[in-house]
C-alpha atoms as a PDB file:
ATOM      1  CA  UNK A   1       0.000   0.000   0.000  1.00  0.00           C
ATOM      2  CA  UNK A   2       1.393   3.393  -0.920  1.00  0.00           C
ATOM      3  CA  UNK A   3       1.357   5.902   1.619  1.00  0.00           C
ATOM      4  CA  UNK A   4       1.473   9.836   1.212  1.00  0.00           C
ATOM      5  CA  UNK A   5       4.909  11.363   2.031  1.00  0.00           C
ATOM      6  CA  UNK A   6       5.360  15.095   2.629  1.00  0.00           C
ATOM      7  CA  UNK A   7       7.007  17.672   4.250  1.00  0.00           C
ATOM      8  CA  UNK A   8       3.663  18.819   5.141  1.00  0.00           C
ATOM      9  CA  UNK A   9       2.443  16.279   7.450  1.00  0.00           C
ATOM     10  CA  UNK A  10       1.744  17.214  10.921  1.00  0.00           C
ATOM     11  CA  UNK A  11      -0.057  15.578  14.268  1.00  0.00           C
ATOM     12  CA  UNK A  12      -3.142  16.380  15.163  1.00  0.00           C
ATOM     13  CA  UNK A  13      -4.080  16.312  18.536  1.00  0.00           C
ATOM     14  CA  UNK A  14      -8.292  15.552  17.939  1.00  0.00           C
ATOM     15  CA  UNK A  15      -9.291  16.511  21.592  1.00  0.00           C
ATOM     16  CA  UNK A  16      -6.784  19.658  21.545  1.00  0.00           C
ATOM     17  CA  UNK A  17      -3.770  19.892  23.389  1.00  0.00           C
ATOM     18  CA  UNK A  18      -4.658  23.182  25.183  1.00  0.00           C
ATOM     19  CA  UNK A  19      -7.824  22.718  27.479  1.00  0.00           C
ATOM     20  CA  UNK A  20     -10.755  24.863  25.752  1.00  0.00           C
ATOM     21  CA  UNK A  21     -14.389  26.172  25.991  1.00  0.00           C
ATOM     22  CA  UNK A  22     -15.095  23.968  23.230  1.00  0.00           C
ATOM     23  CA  UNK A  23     -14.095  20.452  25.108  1.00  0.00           C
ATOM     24  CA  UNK A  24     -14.886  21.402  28.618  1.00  0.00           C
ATOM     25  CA  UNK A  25     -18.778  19.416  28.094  1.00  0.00           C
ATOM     26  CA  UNK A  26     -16.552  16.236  27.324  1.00  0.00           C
ATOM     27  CA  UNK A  27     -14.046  16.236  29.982  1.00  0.00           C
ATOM     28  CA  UNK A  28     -12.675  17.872  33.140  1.00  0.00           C
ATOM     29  CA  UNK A  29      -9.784  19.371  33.079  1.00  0.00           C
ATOM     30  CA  UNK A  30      -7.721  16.767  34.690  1.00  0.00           C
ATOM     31  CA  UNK A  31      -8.868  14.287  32.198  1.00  0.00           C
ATOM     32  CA  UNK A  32      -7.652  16.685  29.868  1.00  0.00           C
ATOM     33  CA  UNK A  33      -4.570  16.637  31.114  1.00  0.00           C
ATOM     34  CA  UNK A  34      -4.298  12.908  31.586  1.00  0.00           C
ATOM     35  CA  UNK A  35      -5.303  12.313  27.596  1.00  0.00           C
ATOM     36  CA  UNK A  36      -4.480  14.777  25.317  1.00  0.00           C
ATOM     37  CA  UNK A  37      -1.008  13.180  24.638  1.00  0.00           C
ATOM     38  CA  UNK A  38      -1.799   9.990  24.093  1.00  0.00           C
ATOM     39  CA  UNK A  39      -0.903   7.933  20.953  1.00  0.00           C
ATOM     40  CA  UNK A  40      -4.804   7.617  20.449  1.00  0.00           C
ATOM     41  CA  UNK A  41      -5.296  11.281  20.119  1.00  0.00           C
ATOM     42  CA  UNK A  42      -3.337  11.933  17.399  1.00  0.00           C
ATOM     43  CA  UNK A  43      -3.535  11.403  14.070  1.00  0.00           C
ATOM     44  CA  UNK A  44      -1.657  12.532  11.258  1.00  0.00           C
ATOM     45  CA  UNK A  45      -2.737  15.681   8.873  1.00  0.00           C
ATOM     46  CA  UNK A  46      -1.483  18.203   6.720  1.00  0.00           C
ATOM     47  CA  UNK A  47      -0.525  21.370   8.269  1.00  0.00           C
ATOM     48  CA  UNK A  48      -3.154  23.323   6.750  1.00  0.00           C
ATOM     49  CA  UNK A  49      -5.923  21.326   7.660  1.00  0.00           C
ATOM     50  CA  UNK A  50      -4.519  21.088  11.382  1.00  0.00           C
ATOM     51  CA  UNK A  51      -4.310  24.596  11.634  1.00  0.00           C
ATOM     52  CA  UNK A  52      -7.826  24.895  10.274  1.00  0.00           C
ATOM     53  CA  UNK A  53      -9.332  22.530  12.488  1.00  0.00           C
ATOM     54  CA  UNK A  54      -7.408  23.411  15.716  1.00  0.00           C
ATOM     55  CA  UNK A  55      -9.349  23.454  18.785  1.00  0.00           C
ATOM     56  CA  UNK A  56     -12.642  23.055  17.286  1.00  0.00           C
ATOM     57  CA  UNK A  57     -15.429  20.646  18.769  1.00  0.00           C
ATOM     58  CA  UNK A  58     -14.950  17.132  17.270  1.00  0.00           C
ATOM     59  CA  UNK A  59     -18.304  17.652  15.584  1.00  0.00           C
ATOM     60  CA  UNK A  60     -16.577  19.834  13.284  1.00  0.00           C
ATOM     61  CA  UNK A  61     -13.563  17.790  12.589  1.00  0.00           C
ATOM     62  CA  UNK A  62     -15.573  14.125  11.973  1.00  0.00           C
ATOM     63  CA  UNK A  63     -16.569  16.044   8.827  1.00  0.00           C
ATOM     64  CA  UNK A  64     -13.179  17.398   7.926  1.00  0.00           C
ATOM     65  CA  UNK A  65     -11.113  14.433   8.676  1.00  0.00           C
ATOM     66  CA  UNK A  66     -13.652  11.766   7.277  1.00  0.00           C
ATOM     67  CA  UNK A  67     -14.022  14.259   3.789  1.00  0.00           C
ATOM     68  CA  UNK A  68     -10.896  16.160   3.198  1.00  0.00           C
ATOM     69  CA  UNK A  69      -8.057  13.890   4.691  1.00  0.00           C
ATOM     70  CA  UNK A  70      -5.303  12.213   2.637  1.00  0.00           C
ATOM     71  CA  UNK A  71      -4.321  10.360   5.749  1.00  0.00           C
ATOM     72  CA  UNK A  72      -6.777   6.610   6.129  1.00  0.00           C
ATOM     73  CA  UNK A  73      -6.297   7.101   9.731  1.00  0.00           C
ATOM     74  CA  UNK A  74      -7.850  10.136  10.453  1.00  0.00           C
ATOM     75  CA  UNK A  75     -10.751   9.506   7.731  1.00  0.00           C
ATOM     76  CA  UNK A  76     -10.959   5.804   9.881  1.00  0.00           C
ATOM     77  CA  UNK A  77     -11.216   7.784  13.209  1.00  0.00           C
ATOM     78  CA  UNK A  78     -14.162   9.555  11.713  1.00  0.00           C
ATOM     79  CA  UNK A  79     -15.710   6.980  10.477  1.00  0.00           C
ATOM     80  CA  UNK A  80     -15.642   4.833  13.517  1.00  0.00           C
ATOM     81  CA  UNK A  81     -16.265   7.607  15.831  1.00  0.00           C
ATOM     82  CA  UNK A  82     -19.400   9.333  16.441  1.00  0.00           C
ATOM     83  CA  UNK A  83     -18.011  11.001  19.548  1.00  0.00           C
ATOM     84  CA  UNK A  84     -14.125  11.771  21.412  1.00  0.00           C
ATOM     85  CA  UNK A  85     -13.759  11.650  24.667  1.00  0.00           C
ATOM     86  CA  UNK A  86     -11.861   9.753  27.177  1.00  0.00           C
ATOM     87  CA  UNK A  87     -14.295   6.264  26.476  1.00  0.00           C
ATOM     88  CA  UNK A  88     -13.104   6.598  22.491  1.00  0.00           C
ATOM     89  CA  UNK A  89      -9.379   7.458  23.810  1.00  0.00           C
ATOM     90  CA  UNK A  90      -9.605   4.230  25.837  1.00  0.00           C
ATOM     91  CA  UNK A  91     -10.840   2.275  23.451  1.00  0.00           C
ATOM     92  CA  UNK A  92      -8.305   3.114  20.549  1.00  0.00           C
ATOM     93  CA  UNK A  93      -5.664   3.203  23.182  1.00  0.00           C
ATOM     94  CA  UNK A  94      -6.202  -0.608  23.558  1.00  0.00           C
ATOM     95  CA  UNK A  95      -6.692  -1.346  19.586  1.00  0.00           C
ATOM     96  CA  UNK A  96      -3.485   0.556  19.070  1.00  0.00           C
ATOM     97  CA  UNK A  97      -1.999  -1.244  21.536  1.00  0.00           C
ATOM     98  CA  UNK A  98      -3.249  -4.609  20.449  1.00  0.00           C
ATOM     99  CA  UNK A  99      -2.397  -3.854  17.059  1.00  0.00           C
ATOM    100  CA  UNK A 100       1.814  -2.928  18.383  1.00  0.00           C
ATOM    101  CA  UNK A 101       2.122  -5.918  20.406  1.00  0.00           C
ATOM    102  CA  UNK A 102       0.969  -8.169  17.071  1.00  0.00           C
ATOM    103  CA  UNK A 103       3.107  -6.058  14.920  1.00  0.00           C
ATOM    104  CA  UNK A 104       6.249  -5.573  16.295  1.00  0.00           C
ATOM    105  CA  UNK A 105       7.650  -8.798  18.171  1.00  0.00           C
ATOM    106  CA  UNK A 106       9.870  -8.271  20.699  1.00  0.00           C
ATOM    107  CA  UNK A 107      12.762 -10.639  21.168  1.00  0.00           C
ATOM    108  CA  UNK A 108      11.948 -12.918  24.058  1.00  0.00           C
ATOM    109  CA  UNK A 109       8.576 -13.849  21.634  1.00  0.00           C
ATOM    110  CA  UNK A 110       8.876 -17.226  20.368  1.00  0.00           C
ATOM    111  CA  UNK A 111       9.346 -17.309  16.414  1.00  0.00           C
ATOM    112  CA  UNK A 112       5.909 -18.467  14.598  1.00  0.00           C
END
């Protein structure tokens, strides 16, 4: 599978990574604080459409990301995600996780 390559590619951090008006209905600030870095928050985008989607509510960026993006994560996220919050964080955490530990072995693993 080809993938995009450009300088312009960026991470997005969907729930933003500055606490704002427009996420404080779908978590506290701690929570905030405890998920906006995770490897399930982010996905990649160019750096205009990251700068145009910045801290708006994820209602606004399902469209974007699931329309506009070149990236098949960030249209995927969309797709499979009618809301973000900390449940949806959780939950990709754990499919991202599941999907490291089959894909890169590490060496005490016995060989298939």
């Amino acid at each position: 599978m080809d993938h995009p390559i450009s300088p312009d590619v960026s991470v997005e951090h969907v729930m933003p990574q500055a606490y704002c008006e427009a996420w404080s209905s779908v978590v506290t600030k701690p929570q905030h604080n405890k998920l906006r870095h995770l490897w399930a928050n982010l996905i990649p985008l160019s750096s205009a459409m990251n700068s145009t989607v910045d801290q708006d509510p994820y209602s606004s960026k399902k469209k974007i990301f699931e329309k506009e993006s070149m990236f098949t994560s960030a249209r995927q996220l969309a797709i499979d995600n009618d809301t973000w919050g900390e449940a949806e964080i959780n939950a990709r955490s754990e499919m991202l996780a599941d999907w490291a530990i089959q894909r890169w072995r590490r060496p005490s693993d016995p060989v298939a």
